[in-house]
Protein backbone atom coordinates (compact mmCIF):
# COMPACT_ATOMS: atom_id res chain seq x y z
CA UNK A 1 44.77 3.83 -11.36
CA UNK A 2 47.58 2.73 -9.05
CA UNK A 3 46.11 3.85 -5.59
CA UNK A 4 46.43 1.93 -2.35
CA UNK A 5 43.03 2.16 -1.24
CA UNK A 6 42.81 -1.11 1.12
CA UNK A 7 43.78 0.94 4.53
CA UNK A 8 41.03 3.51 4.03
CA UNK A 9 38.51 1.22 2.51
CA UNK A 10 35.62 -0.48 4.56
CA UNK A 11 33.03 -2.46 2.87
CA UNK A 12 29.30 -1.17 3.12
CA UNK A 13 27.40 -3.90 4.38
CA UNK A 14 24.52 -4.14 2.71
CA UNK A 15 21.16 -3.22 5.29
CA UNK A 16 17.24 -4.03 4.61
CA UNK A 17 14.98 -1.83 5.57
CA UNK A 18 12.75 -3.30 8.04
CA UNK A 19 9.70 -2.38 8.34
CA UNK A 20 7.03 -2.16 11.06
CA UNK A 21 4.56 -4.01 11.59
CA UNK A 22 0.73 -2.79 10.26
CA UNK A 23 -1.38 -2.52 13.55
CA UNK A 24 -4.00 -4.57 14.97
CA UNK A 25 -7.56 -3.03 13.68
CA UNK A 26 -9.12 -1.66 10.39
CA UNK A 27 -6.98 -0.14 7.49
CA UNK A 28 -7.34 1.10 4.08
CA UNK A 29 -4.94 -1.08 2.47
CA UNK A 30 -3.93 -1.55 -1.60
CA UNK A 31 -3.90 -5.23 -3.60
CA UNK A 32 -0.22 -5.32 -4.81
CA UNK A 33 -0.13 -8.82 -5.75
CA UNK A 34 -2.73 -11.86 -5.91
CA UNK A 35 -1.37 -15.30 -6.38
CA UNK A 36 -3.47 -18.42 -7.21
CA UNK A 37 -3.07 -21.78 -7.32
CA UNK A 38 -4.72 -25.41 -6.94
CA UNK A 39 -4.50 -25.47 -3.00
CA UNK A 40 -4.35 -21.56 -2.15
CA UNK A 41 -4.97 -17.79 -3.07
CA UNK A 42 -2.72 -15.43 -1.31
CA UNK A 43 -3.63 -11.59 -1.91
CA UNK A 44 -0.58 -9.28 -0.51
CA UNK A 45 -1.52 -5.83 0.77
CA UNK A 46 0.15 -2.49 0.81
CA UNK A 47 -0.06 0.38 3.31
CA UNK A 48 -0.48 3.67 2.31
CA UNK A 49 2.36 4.50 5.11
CA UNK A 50 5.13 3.39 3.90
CA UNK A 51 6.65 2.58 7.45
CA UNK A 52 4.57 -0.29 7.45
CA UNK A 53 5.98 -3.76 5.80
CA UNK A 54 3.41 -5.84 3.27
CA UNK A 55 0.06 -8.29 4.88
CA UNK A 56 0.06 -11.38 3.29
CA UNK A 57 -3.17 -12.84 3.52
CA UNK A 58 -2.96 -16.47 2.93
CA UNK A 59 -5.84 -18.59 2.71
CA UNK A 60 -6.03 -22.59 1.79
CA UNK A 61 -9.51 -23.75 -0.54
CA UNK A 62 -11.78 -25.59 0.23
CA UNK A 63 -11.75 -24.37 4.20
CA UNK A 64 -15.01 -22.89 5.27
CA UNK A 65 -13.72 -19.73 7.66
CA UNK A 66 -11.38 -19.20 4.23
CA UNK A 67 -14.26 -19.33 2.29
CA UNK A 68 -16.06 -16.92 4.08
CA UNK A 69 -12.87 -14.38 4.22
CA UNK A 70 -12.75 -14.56 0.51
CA UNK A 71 -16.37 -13.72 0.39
CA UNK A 72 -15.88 -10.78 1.79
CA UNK A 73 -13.06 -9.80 -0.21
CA UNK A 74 -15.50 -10.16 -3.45
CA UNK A 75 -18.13 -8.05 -1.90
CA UNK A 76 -15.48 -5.24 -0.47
CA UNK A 77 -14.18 -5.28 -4.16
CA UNK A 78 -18.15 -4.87 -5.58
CA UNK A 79 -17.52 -7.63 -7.83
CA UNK A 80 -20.28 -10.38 -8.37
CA UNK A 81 -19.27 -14.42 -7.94
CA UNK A 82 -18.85 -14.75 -12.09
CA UNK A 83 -17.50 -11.30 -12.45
CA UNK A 84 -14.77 -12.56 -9.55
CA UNK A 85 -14.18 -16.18 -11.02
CA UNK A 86 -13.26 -13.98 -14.85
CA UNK A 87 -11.09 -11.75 -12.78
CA UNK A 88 -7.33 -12.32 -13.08
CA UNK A 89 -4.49 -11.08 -10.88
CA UNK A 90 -3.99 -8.67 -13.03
CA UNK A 91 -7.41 -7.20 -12.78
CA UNK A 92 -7.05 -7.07 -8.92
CA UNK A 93 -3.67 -5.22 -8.73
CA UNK A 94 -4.18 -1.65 -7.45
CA UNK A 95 -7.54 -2.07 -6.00
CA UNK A 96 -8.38 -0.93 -2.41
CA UNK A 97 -9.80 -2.58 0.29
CA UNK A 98 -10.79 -2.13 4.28
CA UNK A 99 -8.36 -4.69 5.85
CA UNK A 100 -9.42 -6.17 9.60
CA UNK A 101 -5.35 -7.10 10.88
CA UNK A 102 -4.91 -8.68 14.05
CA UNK A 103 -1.40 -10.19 15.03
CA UNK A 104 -0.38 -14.10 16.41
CA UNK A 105 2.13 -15.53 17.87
CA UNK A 106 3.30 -18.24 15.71
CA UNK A 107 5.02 -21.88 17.58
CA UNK A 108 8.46 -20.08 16.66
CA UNK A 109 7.43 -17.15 18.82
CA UNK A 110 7.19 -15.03 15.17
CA UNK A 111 4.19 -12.44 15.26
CA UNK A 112 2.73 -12.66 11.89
CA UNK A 113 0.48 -10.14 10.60
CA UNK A 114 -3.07 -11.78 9.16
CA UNK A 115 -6.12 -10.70 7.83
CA UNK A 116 -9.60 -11.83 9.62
CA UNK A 117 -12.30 -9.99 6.97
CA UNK A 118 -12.72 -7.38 4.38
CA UNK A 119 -14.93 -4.60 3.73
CA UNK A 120 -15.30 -1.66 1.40
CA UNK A 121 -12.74 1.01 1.24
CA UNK A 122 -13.26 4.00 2.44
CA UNK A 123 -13.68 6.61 -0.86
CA UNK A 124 -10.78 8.63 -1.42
CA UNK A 125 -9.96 12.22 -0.56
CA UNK A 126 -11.52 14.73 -3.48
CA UNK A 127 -8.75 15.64 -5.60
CA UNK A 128 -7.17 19.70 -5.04
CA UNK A 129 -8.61 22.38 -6.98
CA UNK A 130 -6.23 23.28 -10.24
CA UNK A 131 -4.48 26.26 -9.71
CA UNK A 132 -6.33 29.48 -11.24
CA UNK A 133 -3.05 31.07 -12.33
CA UNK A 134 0.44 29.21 -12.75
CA UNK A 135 3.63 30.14 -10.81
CA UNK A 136 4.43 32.31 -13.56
CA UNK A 137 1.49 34.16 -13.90
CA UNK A 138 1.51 34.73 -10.40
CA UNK A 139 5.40 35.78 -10.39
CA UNK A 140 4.36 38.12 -13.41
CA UNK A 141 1.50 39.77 -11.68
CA UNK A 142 3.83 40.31 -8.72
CA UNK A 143 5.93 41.97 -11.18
CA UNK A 144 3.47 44.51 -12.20
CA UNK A 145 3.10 46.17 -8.94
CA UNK A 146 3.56 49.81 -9.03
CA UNK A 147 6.86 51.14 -7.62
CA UNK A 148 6.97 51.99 -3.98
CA UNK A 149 7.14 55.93 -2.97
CA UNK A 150 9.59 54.57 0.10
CA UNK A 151 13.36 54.55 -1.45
CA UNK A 152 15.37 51.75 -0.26
């Protein structure tokens, strides 16, 4: 194809979505990834609105305030200490917890989102009612209706 395209062509730059920040204060929030190693844990967390960017929560062993955040993860997941030290990233994906976020300032003058505690999720909404008759069986019964007496 032998077209001179240059003069009317101008190159997309590619954009990332940015996201907002989650708000300072309690949310509902879903595990999307858990990453352990020797020094840390980090457990990123998903909003249900998608407006809102990922929380990394972030916390170093062998720190007591870390200690206790984690503890509170366990218990907000129901999961007992052995049941949570068999558990595997895997295990944790998809799960729901009550996030407390509050925001900070970092020494670049970055906010960063963190996480100061955990609790239970709230239970979710009860599931709709299945239809009692399809869209066909309602198109159908519209159908059926006897002819009108009014010609138009």
């Amino acid at each position: 194809m032998d077209w001179d395209l240059n003069e009317f062509f101008e190159p997309v730059a590619a954009t990332r979505e940015e996201r907002d920040m989650v708000p300072e204060g309690e949310h509902d929030l879903r595990i999307t990834k858990v990453v352990e190693d020797a020094k840390r844990i980090r457990i990123d967390l998903a909003h249900d609105d998608r407006r809102y960017g990922l929380v990394f929560a972030d916390y170093p062993k062998g720190v007591q305030w870390a200690s206790r955040i984690v503890g509170e993860l366990v218990a907000a997941l129901g999961l007992t200490p052995a049941e949570w030290k068999a558990a595997s990233p895997e295990t944790l994906k998809d799960r729901r917890v009550k996030a407390r976020v509050y925001h900070k300032v970092g020494n670049s003058g970055r906010t960063f989102c963190n996480v100061g505690g955990f609790s239970a999720a709230d239970p979710a909404p009860a599931a709709k009612p299945v239809a009692k008759r399809t869209p066909t069986q309602k198109a159908d019964a519209a159908s059926n209706v006897p002819e009108d007496d009014i010609p138009f």
